[in-house]
Every structure is written in structure tokens, then in C-alpha cells.
C-alpha atoms as a PDB file:
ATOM      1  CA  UNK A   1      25.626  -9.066   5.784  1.00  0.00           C
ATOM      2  CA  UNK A   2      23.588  -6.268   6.063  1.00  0.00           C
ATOM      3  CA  UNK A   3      23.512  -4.271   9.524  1.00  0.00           C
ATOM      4  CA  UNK A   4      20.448  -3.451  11.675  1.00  0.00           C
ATOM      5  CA  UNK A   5      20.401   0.063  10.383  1.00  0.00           C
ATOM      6  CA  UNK A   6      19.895  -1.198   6.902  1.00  0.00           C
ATOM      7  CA  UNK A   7      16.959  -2.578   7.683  1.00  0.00           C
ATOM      8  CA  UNK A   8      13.162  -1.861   7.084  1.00  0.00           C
ATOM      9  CA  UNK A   9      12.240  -0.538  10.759  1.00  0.00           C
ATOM     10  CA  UNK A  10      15.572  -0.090  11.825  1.00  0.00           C
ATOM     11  CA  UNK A  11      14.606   3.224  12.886  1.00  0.00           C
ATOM     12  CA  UNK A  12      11.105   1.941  15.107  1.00  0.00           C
ATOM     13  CA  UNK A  13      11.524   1.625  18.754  1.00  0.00           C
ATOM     14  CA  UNK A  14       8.049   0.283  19.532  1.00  0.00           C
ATOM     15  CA  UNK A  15       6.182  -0.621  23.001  1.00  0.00           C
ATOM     16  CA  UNK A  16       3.678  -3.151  22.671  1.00  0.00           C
ATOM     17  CA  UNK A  17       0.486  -4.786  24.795  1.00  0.00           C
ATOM     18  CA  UNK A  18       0.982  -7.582  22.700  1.00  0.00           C
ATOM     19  CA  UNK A  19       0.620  -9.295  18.965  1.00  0.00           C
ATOM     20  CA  UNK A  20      -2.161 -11.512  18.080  1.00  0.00           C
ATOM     21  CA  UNK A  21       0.471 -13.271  16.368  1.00  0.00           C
ATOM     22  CA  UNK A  22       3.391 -13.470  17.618  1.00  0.00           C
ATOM     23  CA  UNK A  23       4.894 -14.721  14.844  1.00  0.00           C
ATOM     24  CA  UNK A  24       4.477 -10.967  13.635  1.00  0.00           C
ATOM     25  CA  UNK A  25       6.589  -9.327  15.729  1.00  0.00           C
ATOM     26  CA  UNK A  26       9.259 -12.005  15.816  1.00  0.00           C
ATOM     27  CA  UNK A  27       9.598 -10.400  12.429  1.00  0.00           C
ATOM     28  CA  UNK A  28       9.117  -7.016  13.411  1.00  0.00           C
ATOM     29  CA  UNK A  29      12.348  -7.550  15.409  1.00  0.00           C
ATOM     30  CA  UNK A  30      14.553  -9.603  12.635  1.00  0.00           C
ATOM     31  CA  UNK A  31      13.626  -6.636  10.609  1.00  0.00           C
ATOM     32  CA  UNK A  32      14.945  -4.020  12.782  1.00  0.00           C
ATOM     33  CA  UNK A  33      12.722  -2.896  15.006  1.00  0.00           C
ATOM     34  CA  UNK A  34      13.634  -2.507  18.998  1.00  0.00           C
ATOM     35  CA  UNK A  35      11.544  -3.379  21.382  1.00  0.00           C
ATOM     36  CA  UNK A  36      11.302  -1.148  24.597  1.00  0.00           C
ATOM     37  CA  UNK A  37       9.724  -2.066  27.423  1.00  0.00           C
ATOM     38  CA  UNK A  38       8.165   1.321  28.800  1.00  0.00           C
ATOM     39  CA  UNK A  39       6.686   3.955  27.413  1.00  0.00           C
ATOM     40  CA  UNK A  40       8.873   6.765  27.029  1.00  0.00           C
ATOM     41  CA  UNK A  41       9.636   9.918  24.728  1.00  0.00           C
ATOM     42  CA  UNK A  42      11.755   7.399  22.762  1.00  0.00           C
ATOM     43  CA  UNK A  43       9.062   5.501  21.709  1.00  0.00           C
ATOM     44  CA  UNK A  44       8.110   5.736  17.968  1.00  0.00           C
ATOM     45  CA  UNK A  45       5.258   3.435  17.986  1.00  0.00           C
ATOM     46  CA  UNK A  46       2.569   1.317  20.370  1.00  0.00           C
ATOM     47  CA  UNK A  47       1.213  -1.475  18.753  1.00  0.00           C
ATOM     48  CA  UNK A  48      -1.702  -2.143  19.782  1.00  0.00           C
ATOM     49  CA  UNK A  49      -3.830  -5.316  18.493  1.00  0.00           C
ATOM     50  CA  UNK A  50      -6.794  -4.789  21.097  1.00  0.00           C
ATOM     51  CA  UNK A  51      -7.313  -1.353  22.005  1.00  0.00           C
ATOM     52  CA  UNK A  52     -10.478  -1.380  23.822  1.00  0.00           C
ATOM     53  CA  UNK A  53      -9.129  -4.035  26.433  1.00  0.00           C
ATOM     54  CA  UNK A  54      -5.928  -2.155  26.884  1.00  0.00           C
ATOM     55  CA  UNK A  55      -7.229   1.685  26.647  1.00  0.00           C
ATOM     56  CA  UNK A  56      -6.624   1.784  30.162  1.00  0.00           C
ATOM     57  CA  UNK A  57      -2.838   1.429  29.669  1.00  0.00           C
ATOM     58  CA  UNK A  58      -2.698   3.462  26.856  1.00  0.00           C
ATOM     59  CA  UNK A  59      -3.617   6.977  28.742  1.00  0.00           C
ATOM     60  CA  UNK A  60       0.200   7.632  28.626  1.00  0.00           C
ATOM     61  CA  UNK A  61       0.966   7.252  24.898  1.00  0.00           C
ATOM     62  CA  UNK A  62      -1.839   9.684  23.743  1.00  0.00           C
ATOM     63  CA  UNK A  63      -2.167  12.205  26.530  1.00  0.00           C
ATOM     64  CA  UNK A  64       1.437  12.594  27.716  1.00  0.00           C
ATOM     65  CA  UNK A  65       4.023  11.342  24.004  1.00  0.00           C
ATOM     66  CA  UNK A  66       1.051  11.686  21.875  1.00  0.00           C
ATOM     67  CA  UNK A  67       2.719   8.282  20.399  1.00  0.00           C
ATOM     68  CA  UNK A  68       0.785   6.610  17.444  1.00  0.00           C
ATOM     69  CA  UNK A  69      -0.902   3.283  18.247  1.00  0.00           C
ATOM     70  CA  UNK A  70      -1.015   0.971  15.307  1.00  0.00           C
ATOM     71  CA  UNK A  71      -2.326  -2.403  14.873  1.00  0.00           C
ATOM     72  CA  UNK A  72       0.469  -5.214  13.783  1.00  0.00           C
ATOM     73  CA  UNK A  73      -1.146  -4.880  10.009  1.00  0.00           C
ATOM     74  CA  UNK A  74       0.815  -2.064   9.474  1.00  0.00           C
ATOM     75  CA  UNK A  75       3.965  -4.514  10.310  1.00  0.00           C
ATOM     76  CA  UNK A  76       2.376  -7.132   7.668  1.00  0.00           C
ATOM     77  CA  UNK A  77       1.770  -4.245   4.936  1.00  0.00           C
ATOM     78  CA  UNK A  78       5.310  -2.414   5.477  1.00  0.00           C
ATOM     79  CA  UNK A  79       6.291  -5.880   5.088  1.00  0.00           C
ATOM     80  CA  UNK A  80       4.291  -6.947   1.719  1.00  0.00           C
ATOM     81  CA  UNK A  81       5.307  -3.422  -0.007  1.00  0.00           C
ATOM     82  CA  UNK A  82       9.067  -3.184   1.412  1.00  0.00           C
ATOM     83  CA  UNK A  83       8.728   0.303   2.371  1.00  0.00           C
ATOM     84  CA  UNK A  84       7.351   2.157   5.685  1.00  0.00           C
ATOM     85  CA  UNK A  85       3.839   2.828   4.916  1.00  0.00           C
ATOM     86  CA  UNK A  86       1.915   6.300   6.911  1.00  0.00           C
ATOM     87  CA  UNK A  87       0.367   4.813   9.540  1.00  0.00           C
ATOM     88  CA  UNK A  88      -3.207   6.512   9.569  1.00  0.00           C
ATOM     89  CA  UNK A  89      -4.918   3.347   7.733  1.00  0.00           C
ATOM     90  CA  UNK A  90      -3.645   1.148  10.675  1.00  0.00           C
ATOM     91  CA  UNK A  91      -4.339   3.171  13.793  1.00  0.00           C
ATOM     92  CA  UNK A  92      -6.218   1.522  16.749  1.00  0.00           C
ATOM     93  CA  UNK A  93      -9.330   1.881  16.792  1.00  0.00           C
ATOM     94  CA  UNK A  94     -10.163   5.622  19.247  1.00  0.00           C
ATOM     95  CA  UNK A  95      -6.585   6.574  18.768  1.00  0.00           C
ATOM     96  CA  UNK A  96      -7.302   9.456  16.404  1.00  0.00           C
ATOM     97  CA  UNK A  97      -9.557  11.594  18.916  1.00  0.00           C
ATOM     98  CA  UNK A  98      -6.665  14.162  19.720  1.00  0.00           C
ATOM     99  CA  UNK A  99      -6.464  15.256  16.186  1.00  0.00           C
ATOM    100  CA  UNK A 100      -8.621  18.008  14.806  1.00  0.00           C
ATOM    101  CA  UNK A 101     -11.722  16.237  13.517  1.00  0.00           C
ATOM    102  CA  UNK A 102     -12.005  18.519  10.052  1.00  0.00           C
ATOM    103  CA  UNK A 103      -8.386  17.799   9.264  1.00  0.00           C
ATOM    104  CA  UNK A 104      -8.727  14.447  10.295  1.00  0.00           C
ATOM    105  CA  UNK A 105     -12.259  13.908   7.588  1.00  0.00           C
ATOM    106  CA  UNK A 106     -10.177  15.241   5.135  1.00  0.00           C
ATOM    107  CA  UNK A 107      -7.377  12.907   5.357  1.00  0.00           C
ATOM    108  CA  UNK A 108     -10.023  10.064   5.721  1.00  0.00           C
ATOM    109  CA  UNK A 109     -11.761  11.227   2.458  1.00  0.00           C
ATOM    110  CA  UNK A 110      -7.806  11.012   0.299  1.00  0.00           C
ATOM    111  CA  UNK A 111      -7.133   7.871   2.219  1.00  0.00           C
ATOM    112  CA  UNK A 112     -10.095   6.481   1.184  1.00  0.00           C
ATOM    113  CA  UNK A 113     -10.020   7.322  -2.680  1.00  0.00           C
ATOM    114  CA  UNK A 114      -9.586   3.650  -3.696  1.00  0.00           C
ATOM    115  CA  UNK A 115     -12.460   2.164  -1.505  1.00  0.00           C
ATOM    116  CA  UNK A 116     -14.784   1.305  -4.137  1.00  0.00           C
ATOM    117  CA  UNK A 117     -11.479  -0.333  -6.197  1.00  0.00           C
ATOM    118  CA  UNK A 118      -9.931  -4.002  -5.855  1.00  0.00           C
ATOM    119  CA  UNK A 119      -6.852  -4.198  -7.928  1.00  0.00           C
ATOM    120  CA  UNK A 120      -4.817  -6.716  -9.348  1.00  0.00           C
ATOM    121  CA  UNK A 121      -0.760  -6.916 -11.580  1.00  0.00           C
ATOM    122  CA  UNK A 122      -1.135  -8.053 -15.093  1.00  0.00           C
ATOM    123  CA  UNK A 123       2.815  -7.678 -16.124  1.00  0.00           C
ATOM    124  CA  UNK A 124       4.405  -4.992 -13.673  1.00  0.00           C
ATOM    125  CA  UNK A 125       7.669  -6.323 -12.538  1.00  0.00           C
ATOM    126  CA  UNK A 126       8.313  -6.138  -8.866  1.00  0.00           C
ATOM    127  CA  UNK A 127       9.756  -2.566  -8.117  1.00  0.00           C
ATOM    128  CA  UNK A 128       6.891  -1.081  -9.681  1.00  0.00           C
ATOM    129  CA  UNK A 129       4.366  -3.883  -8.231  1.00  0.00           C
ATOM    130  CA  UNK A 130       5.859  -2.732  -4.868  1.00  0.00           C
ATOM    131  CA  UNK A 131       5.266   0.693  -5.119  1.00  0.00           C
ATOM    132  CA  UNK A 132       2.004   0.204  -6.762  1.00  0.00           C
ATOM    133  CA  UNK A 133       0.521  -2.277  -4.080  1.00  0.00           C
ATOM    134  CA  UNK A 134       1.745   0.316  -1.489  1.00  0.00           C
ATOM    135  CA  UNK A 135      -0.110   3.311  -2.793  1.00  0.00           C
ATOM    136  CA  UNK A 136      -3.456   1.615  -4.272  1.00  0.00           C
ATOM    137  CA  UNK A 137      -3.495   0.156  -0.351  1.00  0.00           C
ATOM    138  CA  UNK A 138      -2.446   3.250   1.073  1.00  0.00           C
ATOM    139  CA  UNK A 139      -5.497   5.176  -0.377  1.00  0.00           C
ATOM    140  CA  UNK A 140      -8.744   2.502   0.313  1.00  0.00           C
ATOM    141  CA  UNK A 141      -8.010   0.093  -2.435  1.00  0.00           C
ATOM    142  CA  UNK A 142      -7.917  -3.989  -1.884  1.00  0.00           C
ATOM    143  CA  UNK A 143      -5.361  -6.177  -3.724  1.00  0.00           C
ATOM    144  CA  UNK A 144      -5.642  -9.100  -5.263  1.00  0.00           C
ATOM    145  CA  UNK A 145      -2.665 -11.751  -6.284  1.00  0.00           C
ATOM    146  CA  UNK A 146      -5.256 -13.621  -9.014  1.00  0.00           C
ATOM    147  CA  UNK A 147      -6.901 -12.096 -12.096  1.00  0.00           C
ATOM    148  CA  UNK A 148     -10.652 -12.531 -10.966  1.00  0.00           C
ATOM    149  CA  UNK A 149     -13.219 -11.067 -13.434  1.00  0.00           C
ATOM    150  CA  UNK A 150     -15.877 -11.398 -10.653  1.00  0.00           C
ATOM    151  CA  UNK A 151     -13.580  -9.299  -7.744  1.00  0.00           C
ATOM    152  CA  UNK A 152     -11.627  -7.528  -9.632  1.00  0.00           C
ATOM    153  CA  UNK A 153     -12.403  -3.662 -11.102  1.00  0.00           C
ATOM    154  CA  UNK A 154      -9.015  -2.914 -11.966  1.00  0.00           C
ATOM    155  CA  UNK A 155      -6.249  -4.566 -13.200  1.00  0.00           C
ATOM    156  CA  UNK A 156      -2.617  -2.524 -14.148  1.00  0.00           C
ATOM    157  CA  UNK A 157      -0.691  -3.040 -17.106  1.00  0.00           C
ATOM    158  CA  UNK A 158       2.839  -1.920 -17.834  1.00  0.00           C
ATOM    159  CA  UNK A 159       2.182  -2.600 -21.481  1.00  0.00           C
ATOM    160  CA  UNK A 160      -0.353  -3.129 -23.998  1.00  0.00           C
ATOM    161  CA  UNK A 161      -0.914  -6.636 -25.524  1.00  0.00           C
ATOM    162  CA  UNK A 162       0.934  -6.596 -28.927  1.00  0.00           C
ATOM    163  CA  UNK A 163      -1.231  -6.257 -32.082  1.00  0.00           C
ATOM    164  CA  UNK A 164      -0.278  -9.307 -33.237  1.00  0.00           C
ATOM    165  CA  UNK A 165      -1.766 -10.948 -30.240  1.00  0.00           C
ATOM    166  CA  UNK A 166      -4.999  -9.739 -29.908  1.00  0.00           C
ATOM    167  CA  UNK A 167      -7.511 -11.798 -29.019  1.00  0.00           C
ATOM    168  CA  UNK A 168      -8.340 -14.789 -31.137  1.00  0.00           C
ATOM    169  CA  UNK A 169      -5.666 -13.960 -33.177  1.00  0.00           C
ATOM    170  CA  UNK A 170      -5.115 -17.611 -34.701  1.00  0.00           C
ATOM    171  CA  UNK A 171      -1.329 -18.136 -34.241  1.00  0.00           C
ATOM    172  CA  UNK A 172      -1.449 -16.778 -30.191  1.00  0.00           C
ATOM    173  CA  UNK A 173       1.428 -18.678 -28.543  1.00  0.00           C
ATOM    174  CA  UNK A 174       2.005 -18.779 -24.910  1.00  0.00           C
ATOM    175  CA  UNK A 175       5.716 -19.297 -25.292  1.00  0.00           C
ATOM    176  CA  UNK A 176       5.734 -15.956 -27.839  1.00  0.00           C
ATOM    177  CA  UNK A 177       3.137 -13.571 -25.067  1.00  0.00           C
ATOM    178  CA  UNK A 178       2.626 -12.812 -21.676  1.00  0.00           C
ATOM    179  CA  UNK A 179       0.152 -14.976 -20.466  1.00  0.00           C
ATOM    180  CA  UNK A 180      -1.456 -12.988 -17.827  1.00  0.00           C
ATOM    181  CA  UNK A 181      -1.605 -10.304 -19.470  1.00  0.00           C
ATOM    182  CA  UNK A 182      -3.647 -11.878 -22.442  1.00  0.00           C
ATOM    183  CA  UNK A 183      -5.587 -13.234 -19.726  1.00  0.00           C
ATOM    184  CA  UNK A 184      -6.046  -9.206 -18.482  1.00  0.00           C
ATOM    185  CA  UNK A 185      -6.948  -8.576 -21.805  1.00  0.00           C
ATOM    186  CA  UNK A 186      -9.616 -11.893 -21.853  1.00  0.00           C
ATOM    187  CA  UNK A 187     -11.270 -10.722 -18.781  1.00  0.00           C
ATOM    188  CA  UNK A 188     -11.862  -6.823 -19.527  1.00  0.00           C
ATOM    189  CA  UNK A 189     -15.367  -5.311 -19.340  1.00  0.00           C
ATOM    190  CA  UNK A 190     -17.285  -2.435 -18.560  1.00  0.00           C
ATOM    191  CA  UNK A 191     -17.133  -3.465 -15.019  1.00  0.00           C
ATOM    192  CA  UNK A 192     -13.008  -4.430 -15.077  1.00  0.00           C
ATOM    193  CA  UNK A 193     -10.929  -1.872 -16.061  1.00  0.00           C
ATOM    194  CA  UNK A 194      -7.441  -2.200 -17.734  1.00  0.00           C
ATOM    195  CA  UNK A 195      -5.349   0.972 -16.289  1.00  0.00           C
ATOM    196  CA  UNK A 196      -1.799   1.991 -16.766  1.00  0.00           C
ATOM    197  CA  UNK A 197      -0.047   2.530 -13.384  1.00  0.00           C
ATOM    198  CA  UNK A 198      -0.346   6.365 -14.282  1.00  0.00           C
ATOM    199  CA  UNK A 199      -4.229   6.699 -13.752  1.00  0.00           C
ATOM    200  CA  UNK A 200      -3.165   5.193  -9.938  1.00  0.00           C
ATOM    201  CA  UNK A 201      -1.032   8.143  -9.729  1.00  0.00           C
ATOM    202  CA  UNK A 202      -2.713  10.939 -11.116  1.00  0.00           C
ATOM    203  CA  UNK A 203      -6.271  10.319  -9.153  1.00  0.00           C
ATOM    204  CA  UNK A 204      -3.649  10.440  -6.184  1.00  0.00           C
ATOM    205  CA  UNK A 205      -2.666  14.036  -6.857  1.00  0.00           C
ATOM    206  CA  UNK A 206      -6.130  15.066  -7.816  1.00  0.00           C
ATOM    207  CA  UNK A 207      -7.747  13.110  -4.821  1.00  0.00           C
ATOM    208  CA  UNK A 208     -10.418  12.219  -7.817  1.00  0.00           C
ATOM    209  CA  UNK A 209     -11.228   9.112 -10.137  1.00  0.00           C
ATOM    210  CA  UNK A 210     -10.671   9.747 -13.444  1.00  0.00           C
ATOM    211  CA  UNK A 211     -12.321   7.726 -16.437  1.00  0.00           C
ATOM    212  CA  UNK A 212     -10.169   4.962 -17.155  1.00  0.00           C
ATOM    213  CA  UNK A 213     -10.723   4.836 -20.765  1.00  0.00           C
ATOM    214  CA  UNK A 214      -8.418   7.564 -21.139  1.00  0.00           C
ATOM    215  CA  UNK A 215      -5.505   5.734 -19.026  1.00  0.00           C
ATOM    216  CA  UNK A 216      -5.873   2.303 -21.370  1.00  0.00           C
ATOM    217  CA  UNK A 217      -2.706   0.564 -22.224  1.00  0.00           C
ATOM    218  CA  UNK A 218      -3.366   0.146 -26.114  1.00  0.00           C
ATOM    219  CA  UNK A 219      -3.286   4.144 -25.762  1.00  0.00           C
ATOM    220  CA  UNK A 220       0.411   3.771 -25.216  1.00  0.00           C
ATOM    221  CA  UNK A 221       2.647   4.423 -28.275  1.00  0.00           C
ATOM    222  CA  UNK A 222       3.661   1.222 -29.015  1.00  0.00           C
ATOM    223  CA  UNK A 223       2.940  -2.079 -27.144  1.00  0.00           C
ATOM    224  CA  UNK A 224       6.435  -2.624 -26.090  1.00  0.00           C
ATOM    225  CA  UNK A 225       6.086   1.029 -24.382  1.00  0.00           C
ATOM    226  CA  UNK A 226       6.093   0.136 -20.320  1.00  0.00           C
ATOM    227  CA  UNK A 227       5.174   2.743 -18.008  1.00  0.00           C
ATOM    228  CA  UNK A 228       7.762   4.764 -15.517  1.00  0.00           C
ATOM    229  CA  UNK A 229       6.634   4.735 -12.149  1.00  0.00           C
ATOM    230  CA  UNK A 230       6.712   8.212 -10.862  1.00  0.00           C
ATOM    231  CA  UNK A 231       9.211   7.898  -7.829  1.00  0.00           C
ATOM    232  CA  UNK A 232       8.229  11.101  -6.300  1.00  0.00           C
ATOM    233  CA  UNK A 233       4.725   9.808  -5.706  1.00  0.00           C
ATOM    234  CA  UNK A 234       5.567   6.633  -4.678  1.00  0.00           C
ATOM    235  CA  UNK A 235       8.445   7.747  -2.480  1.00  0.00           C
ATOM    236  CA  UNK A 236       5.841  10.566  -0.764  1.00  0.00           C
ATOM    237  CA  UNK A 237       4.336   7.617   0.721  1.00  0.00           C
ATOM    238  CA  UNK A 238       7.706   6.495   2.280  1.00  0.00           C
ATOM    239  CA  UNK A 239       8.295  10.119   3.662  1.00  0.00           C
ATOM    240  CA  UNK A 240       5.299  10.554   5.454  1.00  0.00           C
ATOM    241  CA  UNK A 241       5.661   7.833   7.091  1.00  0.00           C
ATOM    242  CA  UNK A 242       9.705   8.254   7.903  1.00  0.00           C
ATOM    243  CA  UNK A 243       8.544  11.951   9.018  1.00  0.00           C
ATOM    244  CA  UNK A 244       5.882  10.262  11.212  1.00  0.00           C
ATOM    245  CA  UNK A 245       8.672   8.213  13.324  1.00  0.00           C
ATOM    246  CA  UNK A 246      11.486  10.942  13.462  1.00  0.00           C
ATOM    247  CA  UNK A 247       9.028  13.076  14.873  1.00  0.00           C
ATOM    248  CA  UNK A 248       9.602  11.494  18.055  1.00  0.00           C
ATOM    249  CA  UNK A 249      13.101  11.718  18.599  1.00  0.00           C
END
């Protein structure tokens, strides 16, 4: 049985004004979380589902802790991606005024990279899907859970489709291939992209979007070839966030 510091927001002790779903927090709290019912220096988070009606109440937690105010879709993301996602995509709405505003445009402008991108998993396995869905949502990007040619711009492979399978190819078996990822392959056009999970990555550390011709999975060795996910990047996204709560103990 695993204990409550084992779990995903075992280290959030939150004050709330109350979920639009309470269903939400219910498993805020099985995952970890404490509730408290003041606002104090303790306090790692506010969540915060209405700001405007509750700004009022809220004086304390930015002028006196400086406490970050989320809404409960950070709770439903963290959840989704199994990691602690930064928080600055899911602040209330007004609860980014004390911050200086240049810094602030800057980090709107990286965590907004992806804006223009709605992404879907040909054949990543879940691990990698994780940390994938968690950084493509992190930086602007939607996600999708079906391979749709007229949503979708960009859809990441692990792999290339084996030669043998190519498209049309007359003895294509579904029990020998991957289905979706045929399907990936089906649907690509100059408007829906086939990436590798690198060409997430590396527009991530350049804060720009590269071509993705150059990050196509037939440009992998061999088709059997899967990508590594780099940890470091996908772990950053974990830290900032950790740093974010510890900051307020």
C-alpha cells in the first residue's frame, strides 16, 4: 500500500473557495493533497475556480503569502500526465499582476510555443505518451486521443512504418503492423505533420518551430529505431513545478 507521501500532491497543502466539481478535489485529496482551512504561510496553493467573485477573499494570498491561485485544471492535467505540472498555464485569471510584466510576456511567449499545434500519439507507449502530453500541453499545444486529419497538425511517432508496409503495399496485415500508426501514415499531408518526439523537444529548448520535415520518422535509421525521450527535458517540467510548492515552506 503505498503511503500519502508517495503520492502525486503529497507535498500540496491547498486552501480553496471551492471546486466547480467537486468530484475534483475529492481526488485532489485521495491523491495526497491536504486541505487547510485558512490561509497561512503553509499554504502551497489556492484554488480558485471563480476568481472574480472571490477576489475579495483573495487579498491575503497575493498581497501578504504571495500564494499561487490556480484553477482545479491544473488538478485534472497533473492528473492526465502523472506528474506536477508549473502552474503558470492554470493561474486564475488577475493573479499574475504582482509579477514583473516583461518577465511575465516572456514566459507567456515560451508557454505559448505550441498554440498554433493540436497533437495526437500514433505508437508512443505510455511513459513517453506521459511525458509528451505534459510538455506539448505545458507549452500552448491541444491534445487529441483520436487521429483526426481535419484537427490534427501533428501527430508523434516513436517509429517509422516498416518498408514493407508502406502504403498500399498489397500483403498489409493488421495482425503483422501497428494499426494506428499506418493510419498516421494514411492521414499525413502538408497540413498534418508526422514528428518524432525529438522535434517536441528541441523547439522547447530553442523556444522556436522548426520544419518538421527534418524531424520525420522514416528519417530514423531503421524502422524498428524508437525514439528516447530526453528525461532531462521532460523532468524540467516536474522541477519547476516541485520548486514552485517548496518555495513556500
Amino acid at each position: 500500500m503505498s503511503t500519502n507521501d508517495s503520492k502525486l500532491f503529497s507535498s500540496i497543502k491547498y486552501f480553496t473557495t471551492g471546486f466547480r466539481d467537486p468530484a475534483i478535489e475529492t481526488e485532489f485529496k485521495q491523491n495526497g493533497a491536504t486541505r487547510l482551512f485558512y490561509l497561512t504561510e503553509k499554504t502551497t496553493h489556492v484554488i480558485c475556480d471563480d476568481f472574480e467573485s472571490n477576489k475579495s477573499e483573495l487579498e491575503q494570498a497575493i498581497e501578504i503569502y504571495q500564494t499561487p491561485i490556480v484553477t482545479s485544471d491544473w488538478i485534472k492535467a497533473c492528473l492526465k500526465s502523472d506528474t506536477l505540472l508549473p502552474i503558470d498555464s492554470y493561474r486564475s485569471v488577475d493573479n499574475t499582476n504582482n509579477h514583473d510584466n516583461t518577465k511575465e510576456g516572456d514566459k507567456d511567449n515560451i508557454k505559448r510555443l505550441f498554440h498554433s499545434c493540436t497533437f495526437a500519439n500514433a505508437n508512443l507507449l505510455n511513459d513517453d505518451h506521459n511525458k509528451i502530453y505534459a510538455l506539448a500541453t505545458y507549452y500552448g499545444g491541444r491534445w487529441m486521443a483520436n487521429l483526426d486529419s481535419f484537427v490534427c497538425t501533428h501527430i508523434i511517432c516513436a517509429s517509422a512504418l516498416p518498408a514493407d508496409y508502406k502504403l498500399g503495399h498489397i500483403y498489409n496485415s493488421s495482425e503483422d503492423i501497428d494499426e494506428r500508426l499506418q493510419d498516421a501514415y494514411e492521414i499525413q499531408s502538408e497540413r498534418v505533420h508526422l514528428v518524432t518526439p525529438d522535434w517536441i523537444i528541441d523547439c522547447i529548448n530553442e523556444n522556436n518551430l522548426f520544419d518538421e520535415d527534418n524531424y520525420h520518422p522514416d528519417l530514423l535509421k531503421n524502422s524498428n529505431e524508437s525514439m528516447d525521450i530526453d528525461e532531462n527535458t521532460g523532468n524540467n517540467v516536474h522541477r519547476r513545478s516541485t520548486d514552485e510548492s517548496t518555495s513556500k515552506k
